[in-house]
C-alpha atoms as a PDB file:
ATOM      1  CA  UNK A   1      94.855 -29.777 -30.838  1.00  0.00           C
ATOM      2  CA  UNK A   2      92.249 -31.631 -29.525  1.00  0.00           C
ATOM      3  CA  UNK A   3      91.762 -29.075 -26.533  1.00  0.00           C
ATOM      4  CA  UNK A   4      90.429 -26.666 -29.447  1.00  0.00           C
ATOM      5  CA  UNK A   5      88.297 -29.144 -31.357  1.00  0.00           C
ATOM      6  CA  UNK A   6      86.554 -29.632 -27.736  1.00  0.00           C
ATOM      7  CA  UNK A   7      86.307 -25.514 -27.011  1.00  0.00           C
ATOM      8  CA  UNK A   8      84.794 -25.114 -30.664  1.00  0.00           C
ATOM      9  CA  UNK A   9      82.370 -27.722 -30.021  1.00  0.00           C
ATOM     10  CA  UNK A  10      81.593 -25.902 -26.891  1.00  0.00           C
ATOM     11  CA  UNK A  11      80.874 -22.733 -28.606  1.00  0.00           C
ATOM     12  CA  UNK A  12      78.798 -24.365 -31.036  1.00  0.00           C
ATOM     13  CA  UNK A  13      76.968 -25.595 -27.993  1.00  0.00           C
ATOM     14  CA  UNK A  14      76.467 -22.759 -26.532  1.00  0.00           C
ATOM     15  CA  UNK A  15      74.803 -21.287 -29.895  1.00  0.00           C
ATOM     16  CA  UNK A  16      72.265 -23.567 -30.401  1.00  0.00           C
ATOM     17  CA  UNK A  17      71.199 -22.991 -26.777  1.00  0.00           C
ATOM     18  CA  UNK A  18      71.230 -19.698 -27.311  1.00  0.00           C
ATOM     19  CA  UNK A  19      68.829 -19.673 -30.138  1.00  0.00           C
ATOM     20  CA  UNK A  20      66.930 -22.775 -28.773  1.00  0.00           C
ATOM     21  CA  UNK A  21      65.734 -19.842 -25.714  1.00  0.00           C
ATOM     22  CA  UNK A  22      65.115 -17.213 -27.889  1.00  0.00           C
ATOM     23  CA  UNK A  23      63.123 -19.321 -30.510  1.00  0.00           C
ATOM     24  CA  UNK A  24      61.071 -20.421 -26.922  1.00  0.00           C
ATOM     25  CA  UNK A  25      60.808 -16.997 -25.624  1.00  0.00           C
ATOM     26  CA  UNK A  26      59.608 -16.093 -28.951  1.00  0.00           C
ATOM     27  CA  UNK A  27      57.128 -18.972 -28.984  1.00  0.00           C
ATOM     28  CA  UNK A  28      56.162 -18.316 -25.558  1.00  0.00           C
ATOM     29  CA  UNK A  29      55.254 -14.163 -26.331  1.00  0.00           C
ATOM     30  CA  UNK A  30      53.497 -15.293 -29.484  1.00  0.00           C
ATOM     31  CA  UNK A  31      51.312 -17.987 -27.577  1.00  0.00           C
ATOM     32  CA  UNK A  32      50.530 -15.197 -24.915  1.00  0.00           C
ATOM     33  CA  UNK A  33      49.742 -12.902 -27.255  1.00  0.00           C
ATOM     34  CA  UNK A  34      47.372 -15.484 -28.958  1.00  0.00           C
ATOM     35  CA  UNK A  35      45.718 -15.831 -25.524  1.00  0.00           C
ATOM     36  CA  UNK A  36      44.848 -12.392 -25.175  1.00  0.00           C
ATOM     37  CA  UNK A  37      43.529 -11.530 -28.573  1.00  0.00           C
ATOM     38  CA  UNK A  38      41.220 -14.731 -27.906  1.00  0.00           C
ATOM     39  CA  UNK A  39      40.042 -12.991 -24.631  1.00  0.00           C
ATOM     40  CA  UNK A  40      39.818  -9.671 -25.984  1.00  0.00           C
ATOM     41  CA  UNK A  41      37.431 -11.127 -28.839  1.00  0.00           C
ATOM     42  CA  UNK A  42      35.433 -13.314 -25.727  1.00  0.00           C
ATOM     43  CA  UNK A  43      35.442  -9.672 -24.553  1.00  0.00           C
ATOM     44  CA  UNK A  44      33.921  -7.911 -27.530  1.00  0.00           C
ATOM     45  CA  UNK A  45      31.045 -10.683 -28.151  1.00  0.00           C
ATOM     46  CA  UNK A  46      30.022  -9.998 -24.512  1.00  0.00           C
ATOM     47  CA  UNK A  47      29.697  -6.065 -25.145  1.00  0.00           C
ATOM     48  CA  UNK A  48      25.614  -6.845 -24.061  1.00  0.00           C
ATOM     49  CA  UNK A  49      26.512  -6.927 -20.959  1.00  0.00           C
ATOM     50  CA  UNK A  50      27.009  -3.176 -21.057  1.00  0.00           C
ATOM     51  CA  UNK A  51      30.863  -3.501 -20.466  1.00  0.00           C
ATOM     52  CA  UNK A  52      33.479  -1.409 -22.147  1.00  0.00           C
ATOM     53  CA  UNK A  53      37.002  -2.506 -22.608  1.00  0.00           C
ATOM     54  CA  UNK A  54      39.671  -0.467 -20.638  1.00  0.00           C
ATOM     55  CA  UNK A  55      43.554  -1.691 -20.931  1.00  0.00           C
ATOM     56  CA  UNK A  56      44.803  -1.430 -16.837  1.00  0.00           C
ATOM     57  CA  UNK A  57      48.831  -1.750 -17.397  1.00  0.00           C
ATOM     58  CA  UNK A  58      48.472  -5.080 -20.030  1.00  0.00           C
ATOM     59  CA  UNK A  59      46.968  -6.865 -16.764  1.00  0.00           C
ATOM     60  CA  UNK A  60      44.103  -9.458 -18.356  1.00  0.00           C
ATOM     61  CA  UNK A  61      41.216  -9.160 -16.388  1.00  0.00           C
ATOM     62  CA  UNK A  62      38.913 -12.762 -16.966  1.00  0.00           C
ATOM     63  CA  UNK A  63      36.161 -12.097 -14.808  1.00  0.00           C
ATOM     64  CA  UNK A  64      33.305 -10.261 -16.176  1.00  0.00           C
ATOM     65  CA  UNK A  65      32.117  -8.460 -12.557  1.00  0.00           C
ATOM     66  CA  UNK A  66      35.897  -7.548 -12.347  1.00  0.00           C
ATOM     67  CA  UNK A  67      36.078  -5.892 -15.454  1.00  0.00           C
ATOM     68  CA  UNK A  68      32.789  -3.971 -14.526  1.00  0.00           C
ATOM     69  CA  UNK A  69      33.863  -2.915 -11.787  1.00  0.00           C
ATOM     70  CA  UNK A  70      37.578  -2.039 -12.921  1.00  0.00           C
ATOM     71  CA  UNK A  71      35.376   0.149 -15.617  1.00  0.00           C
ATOM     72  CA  UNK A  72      33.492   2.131 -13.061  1.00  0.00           C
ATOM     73  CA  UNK A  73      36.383   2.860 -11.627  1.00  0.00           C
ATOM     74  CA  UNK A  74      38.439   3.969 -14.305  1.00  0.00           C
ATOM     75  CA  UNK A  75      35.808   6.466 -15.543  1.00  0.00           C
ATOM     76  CA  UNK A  76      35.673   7.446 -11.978  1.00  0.00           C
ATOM     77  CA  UNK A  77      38.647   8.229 -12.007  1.00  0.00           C
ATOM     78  CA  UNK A  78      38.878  10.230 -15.459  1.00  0.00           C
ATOM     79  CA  UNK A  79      36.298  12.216 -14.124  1.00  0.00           C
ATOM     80  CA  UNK A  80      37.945  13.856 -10.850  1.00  0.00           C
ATOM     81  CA  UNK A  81      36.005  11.571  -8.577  1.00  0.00           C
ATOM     82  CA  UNK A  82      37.057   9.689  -5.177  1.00  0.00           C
ATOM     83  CA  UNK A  83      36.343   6.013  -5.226  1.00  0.00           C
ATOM     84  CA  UNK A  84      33.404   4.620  -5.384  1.00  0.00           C
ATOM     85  CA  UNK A  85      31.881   2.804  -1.924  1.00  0.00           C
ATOM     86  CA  UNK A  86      32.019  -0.781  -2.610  1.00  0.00           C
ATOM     87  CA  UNK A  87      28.345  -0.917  -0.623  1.00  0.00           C
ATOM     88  CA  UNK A  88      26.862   1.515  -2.808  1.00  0.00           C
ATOM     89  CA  UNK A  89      27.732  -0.107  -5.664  1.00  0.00           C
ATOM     90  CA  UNK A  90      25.603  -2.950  -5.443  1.00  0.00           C
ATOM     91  CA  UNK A  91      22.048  -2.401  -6.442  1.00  0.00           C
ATOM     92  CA  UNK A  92      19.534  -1.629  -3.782  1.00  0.00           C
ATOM     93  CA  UNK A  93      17.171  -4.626  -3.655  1.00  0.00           C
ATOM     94  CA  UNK A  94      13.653  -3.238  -4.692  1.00  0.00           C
ATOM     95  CA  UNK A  95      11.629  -2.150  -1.948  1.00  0.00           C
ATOM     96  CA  UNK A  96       9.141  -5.290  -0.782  1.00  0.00           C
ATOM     97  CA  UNK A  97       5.290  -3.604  -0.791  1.00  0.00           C
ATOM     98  CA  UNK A  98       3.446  -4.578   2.120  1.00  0.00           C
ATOM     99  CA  UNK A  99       0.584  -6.473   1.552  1.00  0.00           C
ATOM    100  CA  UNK A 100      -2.579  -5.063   2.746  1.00  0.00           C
ATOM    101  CA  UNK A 101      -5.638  -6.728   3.739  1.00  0.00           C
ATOM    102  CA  UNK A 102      -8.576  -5.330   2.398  1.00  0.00           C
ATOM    103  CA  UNK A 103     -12.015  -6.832   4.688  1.00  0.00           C
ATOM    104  CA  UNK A 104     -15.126  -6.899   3.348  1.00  0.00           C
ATOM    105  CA  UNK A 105     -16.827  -3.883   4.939  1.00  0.00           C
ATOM    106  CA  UNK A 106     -19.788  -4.379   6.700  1.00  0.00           C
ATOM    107  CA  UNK A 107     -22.893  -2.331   6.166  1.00  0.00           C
ATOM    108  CA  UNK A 108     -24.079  -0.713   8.996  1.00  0.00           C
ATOM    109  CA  UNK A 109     -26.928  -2.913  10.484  1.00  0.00           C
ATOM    110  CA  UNK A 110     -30.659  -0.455  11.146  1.00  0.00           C
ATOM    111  CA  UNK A 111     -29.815  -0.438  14.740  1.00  0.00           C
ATOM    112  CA  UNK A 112     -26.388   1.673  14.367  1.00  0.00           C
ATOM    113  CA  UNK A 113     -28.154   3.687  11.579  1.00  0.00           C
ATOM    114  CA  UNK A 114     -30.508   4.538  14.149  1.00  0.00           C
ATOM    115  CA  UNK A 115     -27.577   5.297  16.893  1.00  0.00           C
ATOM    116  CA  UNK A 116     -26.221   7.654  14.190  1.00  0.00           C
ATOM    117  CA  UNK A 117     -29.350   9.203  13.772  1.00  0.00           C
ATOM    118  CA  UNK A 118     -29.573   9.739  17.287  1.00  0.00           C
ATOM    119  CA  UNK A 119     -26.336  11.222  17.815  1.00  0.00           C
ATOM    120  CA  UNK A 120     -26.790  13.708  15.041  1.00  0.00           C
ATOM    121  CA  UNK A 121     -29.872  14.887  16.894  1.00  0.00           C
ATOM    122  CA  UNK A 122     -27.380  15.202  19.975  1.00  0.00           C
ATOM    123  CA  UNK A 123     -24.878  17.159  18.268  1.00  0.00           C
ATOM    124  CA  UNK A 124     -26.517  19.820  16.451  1.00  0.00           C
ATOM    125  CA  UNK A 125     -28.543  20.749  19.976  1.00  0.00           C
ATOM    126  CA  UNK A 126     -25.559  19.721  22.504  1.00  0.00           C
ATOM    127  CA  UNK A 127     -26.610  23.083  24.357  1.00  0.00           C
ATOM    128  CA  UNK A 128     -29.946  22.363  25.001  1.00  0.00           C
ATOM    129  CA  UNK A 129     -30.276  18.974  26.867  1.00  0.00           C
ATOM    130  CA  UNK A 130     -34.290  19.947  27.370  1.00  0.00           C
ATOM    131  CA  UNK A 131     -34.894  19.741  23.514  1.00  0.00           C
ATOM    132  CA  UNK A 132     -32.883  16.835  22.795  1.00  0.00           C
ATOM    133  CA  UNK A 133     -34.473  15.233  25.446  1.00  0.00           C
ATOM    134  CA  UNK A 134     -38.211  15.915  24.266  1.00  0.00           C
ATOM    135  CA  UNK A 135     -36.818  14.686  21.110  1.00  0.00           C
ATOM    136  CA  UNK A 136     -35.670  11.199  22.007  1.00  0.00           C
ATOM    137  CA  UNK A 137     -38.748  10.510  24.505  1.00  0.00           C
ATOM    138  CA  UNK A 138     -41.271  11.760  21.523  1.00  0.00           C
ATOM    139  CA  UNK A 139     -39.557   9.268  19.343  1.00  0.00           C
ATOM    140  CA  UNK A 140     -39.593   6.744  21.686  1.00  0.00           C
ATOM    141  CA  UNK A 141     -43.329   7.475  22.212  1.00  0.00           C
ATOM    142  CA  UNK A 142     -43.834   6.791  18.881  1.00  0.00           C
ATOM    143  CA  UNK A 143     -42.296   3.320  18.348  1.00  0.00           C
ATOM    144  CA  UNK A 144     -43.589   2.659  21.804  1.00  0.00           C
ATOM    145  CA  UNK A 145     -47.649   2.761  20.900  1.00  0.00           C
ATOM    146  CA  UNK A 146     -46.835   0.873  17.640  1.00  0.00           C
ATOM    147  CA  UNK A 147     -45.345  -1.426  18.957  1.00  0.00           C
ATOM    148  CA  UNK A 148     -48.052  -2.125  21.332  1.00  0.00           C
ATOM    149  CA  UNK A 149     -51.045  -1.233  19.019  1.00  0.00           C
ATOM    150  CA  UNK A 150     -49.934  -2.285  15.570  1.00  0.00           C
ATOM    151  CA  UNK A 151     -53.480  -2.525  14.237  1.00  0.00           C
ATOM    152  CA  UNK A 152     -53.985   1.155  15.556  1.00  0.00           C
ATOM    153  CA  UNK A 153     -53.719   3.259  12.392  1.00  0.00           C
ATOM    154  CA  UNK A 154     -53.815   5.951  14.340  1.00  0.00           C
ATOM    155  CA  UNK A 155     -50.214   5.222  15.815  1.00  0.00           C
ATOM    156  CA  UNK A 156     -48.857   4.527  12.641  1.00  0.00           C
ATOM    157  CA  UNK A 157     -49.778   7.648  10.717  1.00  0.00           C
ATOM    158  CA  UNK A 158     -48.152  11.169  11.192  1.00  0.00           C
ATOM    159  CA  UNK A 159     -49.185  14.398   9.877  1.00  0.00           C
ATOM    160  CA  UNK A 160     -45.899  16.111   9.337  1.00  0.00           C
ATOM    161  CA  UNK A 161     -47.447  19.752   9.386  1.00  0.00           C
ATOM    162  CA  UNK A 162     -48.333  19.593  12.793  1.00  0.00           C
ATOM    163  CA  UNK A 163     -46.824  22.271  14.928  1.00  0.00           C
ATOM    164  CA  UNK A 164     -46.565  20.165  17.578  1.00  0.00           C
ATOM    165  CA  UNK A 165     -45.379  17.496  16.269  1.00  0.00           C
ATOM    166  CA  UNK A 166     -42.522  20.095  13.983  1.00  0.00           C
ATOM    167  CA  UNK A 167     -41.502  21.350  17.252  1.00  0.00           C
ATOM    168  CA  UNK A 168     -40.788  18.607  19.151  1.00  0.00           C
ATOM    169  CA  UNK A 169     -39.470  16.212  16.584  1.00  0.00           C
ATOM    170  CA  UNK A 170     -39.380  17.429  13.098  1.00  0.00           C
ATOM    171  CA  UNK A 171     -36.810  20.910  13.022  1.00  0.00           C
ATOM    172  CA  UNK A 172     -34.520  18.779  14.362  1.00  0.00           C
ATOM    173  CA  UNK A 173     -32.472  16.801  11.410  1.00  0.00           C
ATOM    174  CA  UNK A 174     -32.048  12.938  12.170  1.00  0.00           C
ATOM    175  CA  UNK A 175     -35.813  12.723  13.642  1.00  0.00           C
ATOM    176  CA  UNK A 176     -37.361  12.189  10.138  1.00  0.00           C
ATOM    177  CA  UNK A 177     -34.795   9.629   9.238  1.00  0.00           C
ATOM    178  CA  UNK A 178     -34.732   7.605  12.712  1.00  0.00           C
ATOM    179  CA  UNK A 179     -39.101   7.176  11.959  1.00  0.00           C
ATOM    180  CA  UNK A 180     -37.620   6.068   8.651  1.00  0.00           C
ATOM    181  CA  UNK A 181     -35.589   3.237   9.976  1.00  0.00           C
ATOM    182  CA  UNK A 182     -38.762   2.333  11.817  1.00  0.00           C
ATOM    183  CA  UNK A 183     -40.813   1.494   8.933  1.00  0.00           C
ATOM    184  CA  UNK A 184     -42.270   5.002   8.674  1.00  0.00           C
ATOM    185  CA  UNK A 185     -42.802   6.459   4.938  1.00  0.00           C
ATOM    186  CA  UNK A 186     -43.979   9.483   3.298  1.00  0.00           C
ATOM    187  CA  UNK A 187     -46.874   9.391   1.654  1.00  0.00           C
ATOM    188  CA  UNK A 188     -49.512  12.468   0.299  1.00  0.00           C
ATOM    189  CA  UNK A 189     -46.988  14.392  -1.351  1.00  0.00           C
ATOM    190  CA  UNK A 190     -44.666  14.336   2.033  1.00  0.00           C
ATOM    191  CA  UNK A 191     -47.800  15.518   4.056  1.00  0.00           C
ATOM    192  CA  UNK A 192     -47.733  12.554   6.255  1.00  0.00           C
ATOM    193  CA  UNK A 193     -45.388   9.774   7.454  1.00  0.00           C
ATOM    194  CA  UNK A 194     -47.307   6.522   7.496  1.00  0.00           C
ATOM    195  CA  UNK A 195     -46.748   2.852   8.417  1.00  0.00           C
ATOM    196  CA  UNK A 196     -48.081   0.047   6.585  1.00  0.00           C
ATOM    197  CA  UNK A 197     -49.462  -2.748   8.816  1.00  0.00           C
ATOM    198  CA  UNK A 198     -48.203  -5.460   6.919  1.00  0.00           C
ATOM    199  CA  UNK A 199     -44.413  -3.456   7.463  1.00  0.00           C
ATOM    200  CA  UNK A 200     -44.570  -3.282  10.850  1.00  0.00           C
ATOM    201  CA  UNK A 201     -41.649  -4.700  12.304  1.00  0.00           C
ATOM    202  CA  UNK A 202     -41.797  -5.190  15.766  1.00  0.00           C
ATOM    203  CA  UNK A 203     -38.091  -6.770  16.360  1.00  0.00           C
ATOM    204  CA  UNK A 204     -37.035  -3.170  14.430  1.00  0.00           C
ATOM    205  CA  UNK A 205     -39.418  -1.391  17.242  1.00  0.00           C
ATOM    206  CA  UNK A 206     -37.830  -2.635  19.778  1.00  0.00           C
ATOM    207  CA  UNK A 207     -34.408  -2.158  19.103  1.00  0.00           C
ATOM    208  CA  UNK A 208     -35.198   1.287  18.535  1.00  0.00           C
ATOM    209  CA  UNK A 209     -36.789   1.355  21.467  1.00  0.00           C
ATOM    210  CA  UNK A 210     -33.781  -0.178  23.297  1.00  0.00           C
ATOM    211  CA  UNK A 211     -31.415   2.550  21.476  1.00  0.00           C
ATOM    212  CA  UNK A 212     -33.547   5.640  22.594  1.00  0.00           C
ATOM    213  CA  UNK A 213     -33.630   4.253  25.987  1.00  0.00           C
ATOM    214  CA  UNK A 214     -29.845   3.866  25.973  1.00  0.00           C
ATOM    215  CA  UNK A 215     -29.517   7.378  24.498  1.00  0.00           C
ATOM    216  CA  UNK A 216     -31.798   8.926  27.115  1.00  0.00           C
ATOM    217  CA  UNK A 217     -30.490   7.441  29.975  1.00  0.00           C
ATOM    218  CA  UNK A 218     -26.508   8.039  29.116  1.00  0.00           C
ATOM    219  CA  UNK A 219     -25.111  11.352  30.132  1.00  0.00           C
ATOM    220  CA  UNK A 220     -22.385  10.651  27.852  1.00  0.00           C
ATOM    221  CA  UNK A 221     -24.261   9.870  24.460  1.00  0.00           C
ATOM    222  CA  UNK A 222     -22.734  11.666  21.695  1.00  0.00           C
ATOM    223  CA  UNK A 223     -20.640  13.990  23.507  1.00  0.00           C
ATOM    224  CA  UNK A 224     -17.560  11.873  21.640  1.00  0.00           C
END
């Protein structure tokens, strides 16, 4: 008799175990499923961040980057597509712009205005070395005796009609503007070119003397 009281006892037990796991399982699915509505609304709030939710097997996904990324490759793969490179996925960093350094430019001082001048005389007649060469020592004649006999009005004044003087010096384009550079201007309606005396400039003289010497005297001069 008392073997059954003990087996019933058992039995009863072994029921309230029973229901003791089930009421935990229970408690346990409801607590998990209380955990993931919680995410899934953490999930919804963060919808700025341009994500949308995709269910992968009931898995819970917490990090944000995975859940991008699990997203790319879900539509990826809805669409036919192979995988996506992992290194093209990241975003290219944007391309660095060099930095350029802009110099002051330098205006050209009277001297290489003059070598310019010079050297467009030399190009437009590179065939005929006897022309060019008239050219530059008629030029240099000119600076020369004004240099040396500024008070001579004589030197300073040019009649730009002069056959002579059109022949030698003024057909041939840069002439005009190298007497220019010297201090020369036209005056009479573009008759005559004509030097002041108070703008005489003999530093300018001679370094247009100096760059008619150099362009007489170089074989290469404006053949570059």
């Amino acid at each position: 008799m008392t073997i059954n009281i003990r087996e019933e006892s058992d039995i009863l037990n072994d029921s309230g175990l029973c229901y003791s796991l089930l009421a935990l399982r229970k408690a346990e699915k409801e607590e998990e499923q209380r955990a993931r509505e919680k995410i899934r609304q953490k999930l919804e709030e963060d919808k700025s961040f341009g994500m949308e939710l995709v269910s992968f097997d009931n898995h819970v996904v917490i990090s944000f980057l995975d859940i991008y990324s699990a997203c790319r490759a879900e539509r990826r793969r809805k669409l036919g597509l192979p995988p996506e490179d992992p290194a093209a996925a990241k975003p290219s960093a944007p391309p660095v712009e060099e930095k350029k350094s802009f110099l002051p430019v330098r205006p050209a001082t009277k001297a290489e205005q003059m070598r310019e001048c010079l050297r467009t005389i030399k190009q437009n007649h590179k065939d005929d070395d006897a022309k060019v060469k008239t050219a530059f020592n008629t030029l240099l004649t000119f600076a020369k005796n004004v240099a040396t006999n500024p008070n001579e009005e004589k030197f300073r004044k040019i009649r730009l009609t002069n056959p002579n003087f059109q022949d030698r010096v003024g057909k041939l384009k840069g002439s005009i503007e190298f007497l220019q550079l010297c201090g020369f201007e036209k005056i009479e309606g573009g008759e005559f070119l004509y030097l002041p005396r108070e703008k005489v400039d003999i530093a300018v003289l001679h370094s247009a003397g100096s760059e008619l010497n150099s362009a007489i005297n170089n074989p290469f001069f404006g053949v570059l």
